[in-house]
N, C-alpha and C. Protein backbone atom coordinates (compact mmCIF):
# COMPACT_ATOMS: atom_id res chain seq x y z
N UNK A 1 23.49 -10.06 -20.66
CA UNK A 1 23.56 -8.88 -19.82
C UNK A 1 24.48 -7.85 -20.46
N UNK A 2 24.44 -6.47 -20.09
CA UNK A 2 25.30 -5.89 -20.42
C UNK A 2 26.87 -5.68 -19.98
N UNK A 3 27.48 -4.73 -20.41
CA UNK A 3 28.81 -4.42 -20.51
C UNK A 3 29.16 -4.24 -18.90
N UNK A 4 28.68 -3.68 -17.98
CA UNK A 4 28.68 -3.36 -16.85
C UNK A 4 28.71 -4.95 -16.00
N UNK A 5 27.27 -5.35 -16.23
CA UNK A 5 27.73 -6.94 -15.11
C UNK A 5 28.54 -7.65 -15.48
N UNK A 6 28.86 -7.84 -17.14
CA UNK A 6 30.03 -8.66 -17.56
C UNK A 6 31.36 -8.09 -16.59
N UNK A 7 31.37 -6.66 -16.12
CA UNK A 7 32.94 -6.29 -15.78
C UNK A 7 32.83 -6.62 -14.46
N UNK A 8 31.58 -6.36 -13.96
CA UNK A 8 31.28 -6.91 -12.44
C UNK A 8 31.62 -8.27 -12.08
N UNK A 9 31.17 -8.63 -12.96
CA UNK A 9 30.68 -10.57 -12.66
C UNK A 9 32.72 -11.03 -12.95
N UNK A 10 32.92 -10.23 -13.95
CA UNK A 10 34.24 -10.85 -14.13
C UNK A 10 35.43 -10.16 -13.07
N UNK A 11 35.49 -9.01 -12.67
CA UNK A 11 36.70 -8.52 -12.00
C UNK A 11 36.29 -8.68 -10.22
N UNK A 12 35.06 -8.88 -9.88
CA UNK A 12 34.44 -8.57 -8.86
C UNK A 12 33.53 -10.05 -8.25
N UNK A 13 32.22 -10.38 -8.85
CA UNK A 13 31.88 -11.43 -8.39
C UNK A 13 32.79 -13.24 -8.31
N UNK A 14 33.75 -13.21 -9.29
CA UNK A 14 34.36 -14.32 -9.65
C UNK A 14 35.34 -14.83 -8.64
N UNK A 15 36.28 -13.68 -8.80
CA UNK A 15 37.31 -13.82 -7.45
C UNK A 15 36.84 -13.68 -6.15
N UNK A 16 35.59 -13.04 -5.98
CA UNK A 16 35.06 -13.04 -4.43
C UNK A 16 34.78 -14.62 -4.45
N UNK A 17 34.04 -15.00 -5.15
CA UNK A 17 33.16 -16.62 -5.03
C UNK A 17 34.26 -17.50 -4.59
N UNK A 18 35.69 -17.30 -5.59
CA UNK A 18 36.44 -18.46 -5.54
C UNK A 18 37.22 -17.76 -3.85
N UNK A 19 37.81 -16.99 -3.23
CA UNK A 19 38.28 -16.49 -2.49
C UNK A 19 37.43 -17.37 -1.25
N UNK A 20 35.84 -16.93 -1.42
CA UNK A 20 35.00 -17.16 -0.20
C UNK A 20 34.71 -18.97 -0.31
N UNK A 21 35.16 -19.47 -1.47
CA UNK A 21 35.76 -20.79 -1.77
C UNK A 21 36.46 -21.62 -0.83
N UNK A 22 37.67 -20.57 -1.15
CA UNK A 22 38.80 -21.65 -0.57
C UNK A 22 38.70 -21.17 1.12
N UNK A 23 38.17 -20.01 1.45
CA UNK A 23 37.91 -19.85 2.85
C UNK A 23 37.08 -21.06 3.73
N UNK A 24 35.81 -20.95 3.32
CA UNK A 24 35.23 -22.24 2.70
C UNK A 24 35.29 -23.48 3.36
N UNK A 25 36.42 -23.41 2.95
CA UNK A 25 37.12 -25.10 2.77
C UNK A 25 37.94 -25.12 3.71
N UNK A 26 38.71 -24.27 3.97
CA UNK A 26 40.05 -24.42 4.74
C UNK A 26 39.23 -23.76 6.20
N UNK A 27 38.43 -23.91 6.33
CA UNK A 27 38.41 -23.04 8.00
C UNK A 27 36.87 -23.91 8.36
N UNK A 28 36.00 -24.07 7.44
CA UNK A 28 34.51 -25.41 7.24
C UNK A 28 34.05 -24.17 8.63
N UNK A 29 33.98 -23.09 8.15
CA UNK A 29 32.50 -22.70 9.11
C UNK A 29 31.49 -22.05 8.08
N UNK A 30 30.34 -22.72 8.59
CA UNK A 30 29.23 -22.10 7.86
C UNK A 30 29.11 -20.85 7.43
N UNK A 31 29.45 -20.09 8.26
CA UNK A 31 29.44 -18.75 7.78
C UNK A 31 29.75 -18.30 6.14
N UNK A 32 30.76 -18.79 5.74
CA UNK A 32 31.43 -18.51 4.35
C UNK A 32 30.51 -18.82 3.47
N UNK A 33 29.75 -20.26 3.63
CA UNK A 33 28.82 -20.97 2.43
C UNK A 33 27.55 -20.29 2.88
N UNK A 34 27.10 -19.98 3.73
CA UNK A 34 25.80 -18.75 3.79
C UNK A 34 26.27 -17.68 3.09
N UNK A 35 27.32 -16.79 3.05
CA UNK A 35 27.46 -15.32 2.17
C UNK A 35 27.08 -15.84 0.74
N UNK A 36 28.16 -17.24 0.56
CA UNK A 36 28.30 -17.17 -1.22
C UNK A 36 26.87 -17.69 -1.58
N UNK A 37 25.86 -18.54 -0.35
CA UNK A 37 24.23 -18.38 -0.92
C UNK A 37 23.85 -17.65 -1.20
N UNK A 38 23.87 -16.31 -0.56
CA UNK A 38 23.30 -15.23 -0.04
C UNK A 38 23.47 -14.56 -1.45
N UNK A 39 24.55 -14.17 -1.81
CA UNK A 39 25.35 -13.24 -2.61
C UNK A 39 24.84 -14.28 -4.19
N UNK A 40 24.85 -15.32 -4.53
CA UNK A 40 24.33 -16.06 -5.64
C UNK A 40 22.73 -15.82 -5.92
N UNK A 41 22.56 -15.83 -4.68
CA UNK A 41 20.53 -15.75 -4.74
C UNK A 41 20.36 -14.47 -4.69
N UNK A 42 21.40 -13.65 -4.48
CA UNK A 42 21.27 -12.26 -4.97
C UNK A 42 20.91 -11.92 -5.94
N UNK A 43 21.99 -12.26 -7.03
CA UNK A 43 22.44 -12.13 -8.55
C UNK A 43 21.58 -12.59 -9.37
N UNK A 44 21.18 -13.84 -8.95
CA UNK A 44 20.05 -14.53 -9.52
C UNK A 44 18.63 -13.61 -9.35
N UNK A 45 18.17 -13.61 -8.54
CA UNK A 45 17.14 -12.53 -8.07
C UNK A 45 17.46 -11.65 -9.02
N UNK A 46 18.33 -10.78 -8.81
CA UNK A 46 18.47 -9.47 -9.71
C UNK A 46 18.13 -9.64 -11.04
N UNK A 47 18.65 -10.93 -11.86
CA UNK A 47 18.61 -11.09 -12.71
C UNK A 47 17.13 -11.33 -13.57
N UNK A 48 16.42 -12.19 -12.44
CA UNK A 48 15.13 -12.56 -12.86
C UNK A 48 14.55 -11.50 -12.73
N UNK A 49 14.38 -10.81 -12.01
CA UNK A 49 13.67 -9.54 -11.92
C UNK A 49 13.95 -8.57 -13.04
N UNK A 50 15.12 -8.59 -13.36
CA UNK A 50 15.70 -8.01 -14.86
C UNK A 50 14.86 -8.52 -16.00
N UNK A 51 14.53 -10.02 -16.17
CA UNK A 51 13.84 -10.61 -17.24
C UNK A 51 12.40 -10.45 -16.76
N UNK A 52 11.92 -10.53 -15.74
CA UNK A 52 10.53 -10.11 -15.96
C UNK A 52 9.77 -8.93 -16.24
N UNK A 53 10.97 -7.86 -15.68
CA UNK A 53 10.46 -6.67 -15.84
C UNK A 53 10.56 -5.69 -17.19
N UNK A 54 11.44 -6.05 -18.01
CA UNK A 54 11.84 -5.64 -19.25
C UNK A 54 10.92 -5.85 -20.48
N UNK A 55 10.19 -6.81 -20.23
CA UNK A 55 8.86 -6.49 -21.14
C UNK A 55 7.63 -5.67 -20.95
N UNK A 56 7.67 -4.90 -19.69
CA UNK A 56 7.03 -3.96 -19.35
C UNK A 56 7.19 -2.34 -19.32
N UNK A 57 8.78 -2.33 -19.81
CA UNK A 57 9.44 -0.97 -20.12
C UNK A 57 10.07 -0.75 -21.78
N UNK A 58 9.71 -1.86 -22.26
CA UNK A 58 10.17 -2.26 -23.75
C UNK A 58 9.50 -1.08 -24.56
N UNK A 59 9.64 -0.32 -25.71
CA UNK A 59 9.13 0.41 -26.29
C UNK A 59 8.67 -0.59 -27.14
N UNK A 60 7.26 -0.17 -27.50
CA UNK A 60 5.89 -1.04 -28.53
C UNK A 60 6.77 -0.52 -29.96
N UNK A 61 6.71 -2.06 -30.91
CA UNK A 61 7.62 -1.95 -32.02
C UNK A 61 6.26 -2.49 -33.02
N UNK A 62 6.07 -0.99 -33.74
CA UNK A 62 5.09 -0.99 -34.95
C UNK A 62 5.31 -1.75 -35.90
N UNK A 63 4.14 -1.94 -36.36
CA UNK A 63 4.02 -1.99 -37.83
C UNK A 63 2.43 -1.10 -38.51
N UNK A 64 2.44 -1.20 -39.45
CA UNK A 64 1.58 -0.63 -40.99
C UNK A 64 0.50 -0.68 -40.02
N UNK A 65 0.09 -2.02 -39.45
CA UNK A 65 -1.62 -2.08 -39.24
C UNK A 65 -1.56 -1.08 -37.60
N UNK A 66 -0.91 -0.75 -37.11
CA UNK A 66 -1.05 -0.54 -35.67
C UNK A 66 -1.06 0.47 -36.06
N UNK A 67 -0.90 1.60 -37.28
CA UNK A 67 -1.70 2.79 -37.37
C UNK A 67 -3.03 3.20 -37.94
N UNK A 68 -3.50 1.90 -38.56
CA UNK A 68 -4.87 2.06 -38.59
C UNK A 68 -5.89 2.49 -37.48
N UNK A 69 -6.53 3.76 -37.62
CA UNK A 69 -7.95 3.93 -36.75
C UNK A 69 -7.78 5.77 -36.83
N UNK A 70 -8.61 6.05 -36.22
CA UNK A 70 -9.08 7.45 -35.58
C UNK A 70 -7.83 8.19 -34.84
N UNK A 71 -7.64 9.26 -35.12
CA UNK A 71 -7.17 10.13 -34.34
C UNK A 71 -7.27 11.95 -34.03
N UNK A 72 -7.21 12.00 -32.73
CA UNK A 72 -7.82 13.03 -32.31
C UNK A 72 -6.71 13.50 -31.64
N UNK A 73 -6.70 15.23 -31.31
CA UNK A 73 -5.84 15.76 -30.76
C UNK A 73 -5.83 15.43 -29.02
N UNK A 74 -4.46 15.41 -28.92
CA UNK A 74 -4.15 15.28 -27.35
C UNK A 74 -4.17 15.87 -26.46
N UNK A 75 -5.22 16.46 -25.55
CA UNK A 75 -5.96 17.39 -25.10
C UNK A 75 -4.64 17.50 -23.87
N UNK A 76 -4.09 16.39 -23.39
CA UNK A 76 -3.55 16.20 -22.12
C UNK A 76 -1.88 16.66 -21.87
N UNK A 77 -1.52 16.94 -23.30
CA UNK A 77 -0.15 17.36 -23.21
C UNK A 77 -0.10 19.19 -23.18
N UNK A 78 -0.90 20.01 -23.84
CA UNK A 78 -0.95 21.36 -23.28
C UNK A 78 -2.29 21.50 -23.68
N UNK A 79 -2.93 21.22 -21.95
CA UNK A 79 -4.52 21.35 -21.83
C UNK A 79 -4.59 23.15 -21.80
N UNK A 80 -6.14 23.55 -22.70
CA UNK A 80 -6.05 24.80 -22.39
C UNK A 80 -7.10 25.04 -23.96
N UNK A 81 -7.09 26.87 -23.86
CA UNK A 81 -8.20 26.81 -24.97
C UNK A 81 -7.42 26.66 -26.20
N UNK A 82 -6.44 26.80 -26.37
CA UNK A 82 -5.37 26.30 -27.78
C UNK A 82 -5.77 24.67 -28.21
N UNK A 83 -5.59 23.89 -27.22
CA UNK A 83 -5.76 22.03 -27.12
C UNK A 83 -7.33 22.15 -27.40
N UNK A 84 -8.28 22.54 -26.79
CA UNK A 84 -9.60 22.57 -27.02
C UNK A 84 -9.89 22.74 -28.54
N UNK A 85 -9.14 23.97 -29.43
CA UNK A 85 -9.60 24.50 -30.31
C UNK A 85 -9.28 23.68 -31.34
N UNK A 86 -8.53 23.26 -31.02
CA UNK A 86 -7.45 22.26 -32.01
C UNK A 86 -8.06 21.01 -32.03
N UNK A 87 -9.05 20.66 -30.70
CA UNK A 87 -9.50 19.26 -31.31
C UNK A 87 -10.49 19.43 -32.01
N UNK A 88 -11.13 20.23 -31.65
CA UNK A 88 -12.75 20.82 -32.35
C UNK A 88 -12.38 20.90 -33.94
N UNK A 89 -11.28 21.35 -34.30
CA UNK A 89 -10.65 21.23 -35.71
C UNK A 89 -10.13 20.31 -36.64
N UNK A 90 -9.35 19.58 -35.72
CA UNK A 90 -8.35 18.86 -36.50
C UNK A 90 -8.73 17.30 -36.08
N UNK A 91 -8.80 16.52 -36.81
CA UNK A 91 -8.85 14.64 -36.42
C UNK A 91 -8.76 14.17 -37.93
N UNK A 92 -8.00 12.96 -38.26
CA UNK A 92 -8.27 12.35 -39.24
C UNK A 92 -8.22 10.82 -39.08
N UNK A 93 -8.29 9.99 -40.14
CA UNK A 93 -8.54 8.41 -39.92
C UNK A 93 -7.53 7.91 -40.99
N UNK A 94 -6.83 6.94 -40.44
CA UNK A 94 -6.27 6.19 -41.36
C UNK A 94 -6.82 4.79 -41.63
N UNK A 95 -7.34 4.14 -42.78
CA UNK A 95 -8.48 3.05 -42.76
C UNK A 95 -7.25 1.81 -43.72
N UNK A 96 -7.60 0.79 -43.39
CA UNK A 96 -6.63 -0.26 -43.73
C UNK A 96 -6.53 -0.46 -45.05
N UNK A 97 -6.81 0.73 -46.14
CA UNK A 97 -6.70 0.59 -47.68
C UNK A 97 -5.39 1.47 -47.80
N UNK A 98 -4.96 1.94 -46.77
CA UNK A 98 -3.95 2.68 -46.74
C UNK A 98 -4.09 4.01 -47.03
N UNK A 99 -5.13 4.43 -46.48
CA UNK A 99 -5.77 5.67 -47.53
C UNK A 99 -6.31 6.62 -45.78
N UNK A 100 -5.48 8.06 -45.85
CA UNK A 100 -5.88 8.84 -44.87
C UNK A 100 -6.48 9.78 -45.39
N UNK A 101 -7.36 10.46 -44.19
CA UNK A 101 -8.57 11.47 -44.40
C UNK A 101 -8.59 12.35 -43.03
N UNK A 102 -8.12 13.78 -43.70
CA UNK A 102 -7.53 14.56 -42.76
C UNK A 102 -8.61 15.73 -42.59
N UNK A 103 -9.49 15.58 -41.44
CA UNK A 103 -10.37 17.08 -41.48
C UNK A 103 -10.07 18.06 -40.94
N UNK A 104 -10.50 19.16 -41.39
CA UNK A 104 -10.57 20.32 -41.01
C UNK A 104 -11.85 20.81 -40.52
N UNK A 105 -12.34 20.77 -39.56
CA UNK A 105 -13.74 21.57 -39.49
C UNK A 105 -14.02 22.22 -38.47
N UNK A 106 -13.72 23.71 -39.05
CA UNK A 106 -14.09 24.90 -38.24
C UNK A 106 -15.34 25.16 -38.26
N UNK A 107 -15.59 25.77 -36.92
CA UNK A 107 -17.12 25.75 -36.42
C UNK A 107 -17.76 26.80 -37.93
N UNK A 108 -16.89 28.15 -38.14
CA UNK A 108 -18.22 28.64 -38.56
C UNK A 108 -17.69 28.90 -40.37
N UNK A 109 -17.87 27.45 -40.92
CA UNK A 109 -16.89 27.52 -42.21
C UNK A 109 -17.10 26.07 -42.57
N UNK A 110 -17.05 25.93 -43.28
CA UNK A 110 -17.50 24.55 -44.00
C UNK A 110 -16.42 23.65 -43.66
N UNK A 111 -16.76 22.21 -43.43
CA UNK A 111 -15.50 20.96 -43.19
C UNK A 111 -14.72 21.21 -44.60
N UNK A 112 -13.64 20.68 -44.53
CA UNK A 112 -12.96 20.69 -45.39
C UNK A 112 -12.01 19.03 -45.47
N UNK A 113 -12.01 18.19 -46.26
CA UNK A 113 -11.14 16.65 -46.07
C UNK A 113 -10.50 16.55 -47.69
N UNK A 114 -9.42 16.31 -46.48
CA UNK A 114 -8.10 16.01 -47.49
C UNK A 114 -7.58 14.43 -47.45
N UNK A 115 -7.53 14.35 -48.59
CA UNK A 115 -7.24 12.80 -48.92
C UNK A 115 -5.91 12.68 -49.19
N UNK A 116 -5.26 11.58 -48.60
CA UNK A 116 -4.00 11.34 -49.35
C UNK A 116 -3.91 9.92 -48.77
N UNK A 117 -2.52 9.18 -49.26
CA UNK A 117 -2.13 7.78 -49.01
C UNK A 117 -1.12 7.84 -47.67
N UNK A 118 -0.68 6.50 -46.77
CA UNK A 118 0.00 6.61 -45.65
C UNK A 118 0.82 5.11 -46.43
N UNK A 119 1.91 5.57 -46.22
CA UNK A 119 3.14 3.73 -45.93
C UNK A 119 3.73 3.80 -44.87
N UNK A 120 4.62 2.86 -44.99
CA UNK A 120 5.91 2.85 -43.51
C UNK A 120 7.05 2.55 -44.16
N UNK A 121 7.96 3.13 -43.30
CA UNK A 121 9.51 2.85 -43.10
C UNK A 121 9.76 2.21 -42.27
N UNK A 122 10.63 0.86 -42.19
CA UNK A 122 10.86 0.21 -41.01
C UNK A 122 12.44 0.34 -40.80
N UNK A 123 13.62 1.59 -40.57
CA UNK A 123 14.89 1.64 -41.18
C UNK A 123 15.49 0.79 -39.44
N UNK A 124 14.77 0.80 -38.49
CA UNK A 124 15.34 0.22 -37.15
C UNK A 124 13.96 -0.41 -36.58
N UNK A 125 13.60 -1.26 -37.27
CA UNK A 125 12.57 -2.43 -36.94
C UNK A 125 11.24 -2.05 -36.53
N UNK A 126 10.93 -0.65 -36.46
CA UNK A 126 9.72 -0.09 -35.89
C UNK A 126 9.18 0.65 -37.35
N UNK A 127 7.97 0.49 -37.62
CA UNK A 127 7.54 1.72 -38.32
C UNK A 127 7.32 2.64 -38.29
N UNK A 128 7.73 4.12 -39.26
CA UNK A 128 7.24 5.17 -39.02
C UNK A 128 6.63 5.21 -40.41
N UNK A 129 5.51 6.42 -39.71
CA UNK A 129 4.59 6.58 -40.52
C UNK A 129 5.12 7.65 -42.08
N UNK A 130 4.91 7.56 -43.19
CA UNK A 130 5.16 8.02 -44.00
C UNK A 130 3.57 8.78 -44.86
N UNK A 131 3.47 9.94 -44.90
CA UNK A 131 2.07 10.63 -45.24
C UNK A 131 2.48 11.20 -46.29
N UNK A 132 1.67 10.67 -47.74
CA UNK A 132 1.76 11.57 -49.34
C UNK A 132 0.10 11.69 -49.46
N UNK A 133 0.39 13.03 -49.48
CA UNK A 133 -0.80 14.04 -49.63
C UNK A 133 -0.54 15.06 -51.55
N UNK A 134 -1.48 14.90 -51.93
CA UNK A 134 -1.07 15.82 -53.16
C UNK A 134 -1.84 17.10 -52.85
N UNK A 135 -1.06 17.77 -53.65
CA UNK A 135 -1.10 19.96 -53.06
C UNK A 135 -1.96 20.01 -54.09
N UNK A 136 -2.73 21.28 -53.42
CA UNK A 136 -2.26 21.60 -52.63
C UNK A 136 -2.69 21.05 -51.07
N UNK A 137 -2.14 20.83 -50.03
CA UNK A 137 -2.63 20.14 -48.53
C UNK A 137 -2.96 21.10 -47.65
N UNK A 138 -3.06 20.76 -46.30
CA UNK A 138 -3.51 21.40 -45.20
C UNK A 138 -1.78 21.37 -44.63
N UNK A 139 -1.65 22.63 -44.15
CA UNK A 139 -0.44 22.95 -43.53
C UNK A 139 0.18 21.80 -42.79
N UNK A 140 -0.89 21.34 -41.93
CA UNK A 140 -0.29 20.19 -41.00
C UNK A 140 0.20 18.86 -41.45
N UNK A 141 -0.33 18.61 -42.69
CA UNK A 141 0.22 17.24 -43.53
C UNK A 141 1.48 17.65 -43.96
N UNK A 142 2.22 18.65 -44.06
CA UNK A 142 3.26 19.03 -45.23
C UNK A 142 4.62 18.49 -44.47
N UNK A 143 4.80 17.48 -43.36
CA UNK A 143 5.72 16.65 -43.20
C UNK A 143 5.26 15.66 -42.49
N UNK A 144 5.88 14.66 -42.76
CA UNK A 144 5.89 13.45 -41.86
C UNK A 144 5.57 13.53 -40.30
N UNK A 145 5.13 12.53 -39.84
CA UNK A 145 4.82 12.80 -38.28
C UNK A 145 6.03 12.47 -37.39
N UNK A 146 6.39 12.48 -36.13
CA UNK A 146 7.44 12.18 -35.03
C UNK A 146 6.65 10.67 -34.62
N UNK A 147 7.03 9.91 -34.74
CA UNK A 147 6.15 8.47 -33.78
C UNK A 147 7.09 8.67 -32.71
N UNK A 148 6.43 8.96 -31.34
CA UNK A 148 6.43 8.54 -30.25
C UNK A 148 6.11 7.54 -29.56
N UNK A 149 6.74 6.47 -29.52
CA UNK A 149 6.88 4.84 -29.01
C UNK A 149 6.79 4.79 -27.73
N UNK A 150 5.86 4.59 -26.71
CA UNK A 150 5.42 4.05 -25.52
C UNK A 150 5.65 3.06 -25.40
N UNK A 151 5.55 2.33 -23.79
CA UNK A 151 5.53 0.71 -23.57
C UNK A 151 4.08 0.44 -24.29
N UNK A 152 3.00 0.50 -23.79
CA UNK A 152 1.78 0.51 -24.36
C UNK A 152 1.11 1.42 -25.69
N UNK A 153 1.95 1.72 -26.46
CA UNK A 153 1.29 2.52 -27.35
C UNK A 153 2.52 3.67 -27.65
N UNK A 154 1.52 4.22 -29.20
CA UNK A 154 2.38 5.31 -29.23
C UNK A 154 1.26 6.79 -29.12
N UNK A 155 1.96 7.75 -29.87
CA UNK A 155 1.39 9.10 -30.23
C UNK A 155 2.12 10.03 -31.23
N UNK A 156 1.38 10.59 -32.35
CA UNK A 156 2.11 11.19 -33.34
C UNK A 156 1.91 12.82 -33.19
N UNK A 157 3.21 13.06 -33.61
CA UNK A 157 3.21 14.36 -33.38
C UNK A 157 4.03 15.43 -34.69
N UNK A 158 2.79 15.90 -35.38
CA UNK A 158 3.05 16.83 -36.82
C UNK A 158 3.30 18.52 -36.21
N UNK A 159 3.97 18.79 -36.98
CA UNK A 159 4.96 20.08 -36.83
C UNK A 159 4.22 20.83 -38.17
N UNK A 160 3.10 21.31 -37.90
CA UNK A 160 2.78 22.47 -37.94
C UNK A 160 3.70 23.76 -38.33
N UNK A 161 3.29 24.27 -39.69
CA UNK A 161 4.03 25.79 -39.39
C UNK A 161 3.20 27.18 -39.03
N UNK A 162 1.84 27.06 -38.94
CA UNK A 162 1.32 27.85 -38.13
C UNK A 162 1.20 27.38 -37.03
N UNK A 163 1.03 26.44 -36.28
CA UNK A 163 0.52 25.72 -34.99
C UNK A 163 1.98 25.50 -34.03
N UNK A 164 3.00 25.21 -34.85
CA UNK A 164 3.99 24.28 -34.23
C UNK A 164 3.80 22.71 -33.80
N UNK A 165 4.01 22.56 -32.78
CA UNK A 165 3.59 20.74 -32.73
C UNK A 165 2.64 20.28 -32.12
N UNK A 166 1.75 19.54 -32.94
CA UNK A 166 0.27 19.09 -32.57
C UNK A 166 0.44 17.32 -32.32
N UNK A 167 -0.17 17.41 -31.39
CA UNK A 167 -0.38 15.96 -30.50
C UNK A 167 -1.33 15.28 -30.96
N UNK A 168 -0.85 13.85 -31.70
CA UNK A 168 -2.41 13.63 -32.32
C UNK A 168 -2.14 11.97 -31.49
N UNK A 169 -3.19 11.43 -31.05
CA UNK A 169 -3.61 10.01 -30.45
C UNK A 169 -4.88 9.16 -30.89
N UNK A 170 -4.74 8.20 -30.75
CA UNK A 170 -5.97 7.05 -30.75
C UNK A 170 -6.99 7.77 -30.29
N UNK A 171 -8.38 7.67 -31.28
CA UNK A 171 -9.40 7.66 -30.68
C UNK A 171 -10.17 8.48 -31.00
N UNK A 172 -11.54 8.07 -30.53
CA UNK A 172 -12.72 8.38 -31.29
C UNK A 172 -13.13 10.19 -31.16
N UNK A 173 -13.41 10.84 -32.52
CA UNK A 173 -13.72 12.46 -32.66
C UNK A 173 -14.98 12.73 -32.44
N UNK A 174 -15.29 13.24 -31.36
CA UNK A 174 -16.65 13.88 -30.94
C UNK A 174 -16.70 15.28 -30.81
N UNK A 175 -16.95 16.41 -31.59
CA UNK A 175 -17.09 17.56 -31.47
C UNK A 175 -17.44 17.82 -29.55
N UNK A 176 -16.95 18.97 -29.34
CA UNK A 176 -16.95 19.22 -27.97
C UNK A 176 -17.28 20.91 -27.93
N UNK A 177 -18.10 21.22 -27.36
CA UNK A 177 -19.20 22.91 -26.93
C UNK A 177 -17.39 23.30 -26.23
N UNK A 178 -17.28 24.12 -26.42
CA UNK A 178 -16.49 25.34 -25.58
C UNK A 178 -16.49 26.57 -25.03
């Protein structure tokens, strides 16, 4: 547990227990040994509920293969005709040779795909994604992405210097009419 119940459990729950102890003992009414149930099946409770629930708020800890697949822009973080235009444009794939493929394809202008390689950094047990593209590239490759770590998942997010920051997620690119 942390720093907090250690000071609890030690300045606070310990001396109550032994206190409601010797009360307890010296006076034998039930009352005393119902609180210190009460107050134990508390703690306990709290506690278990602490361990069951903490693998459900845990941030998802990457590696290399959990960025393999499709990704498409994130329509849901600033929905609007900017997010629209941007998916219609931008998606690329990272395929398990380690090898990404970044499109460009504007409606009235030829696709355009840029190739480059992806690794990871693991400097605090999670991977981030690392993108070498050779120039010249597409604006949006020209830094590394932000990994955003969810309980269930993440989402990457490239900083753009015409765009600013683009939301990119899991999942399959289907051109979309606007």
């Amino acid at each position: 547990m942390g720093f907090g119940f250690n000071l609890f459990f030690a300045l606070f729950l310990l001396p109550l227990t032994a206190i409601l102890l010797v009360i307890w003992a010296l006076t034998k009414k039930v009352f005393f040994g119902k609180a210190l149930g009460i107050i134990w099946l508390s703690i306990f409770a709290l506690v278990l509920l602490s361990v069951v629930t903490r693998p459900l708020s845990e941030k998802k800890v990457l590696t290399q293969e959990d960025y393999y697949g499709e990704y498409v822009i994130d329509q849901s973080y600033f929905p609007g005709k900017q997010a629209n235009w941007q998916y219609n444009n931008f998606h690329f794939v990272i395929k398990p040779n380690d090898s990404i493929y970044f499109y460009s394809t504007p409606k009235n202008s030829p696709a355009k795909v840029f190739k480059g390689k992806i690794s990871t950094s693991a400097p605090y047990g999670s991977a981030r994604l690392i993108v070498h593209m050779p120039w010249p590239t597409h604006h949006v490759l020209t830094t590394d992405p932000t990994v955003y770590r969810q309980a269930w998942g993440f989402f990457l997010v490239f900083n753009s210097p015409e765009f600013g920051n683009m939301f990119f997620t899991k999942g399959k690119w289907e051109p979309q009419d606007n």
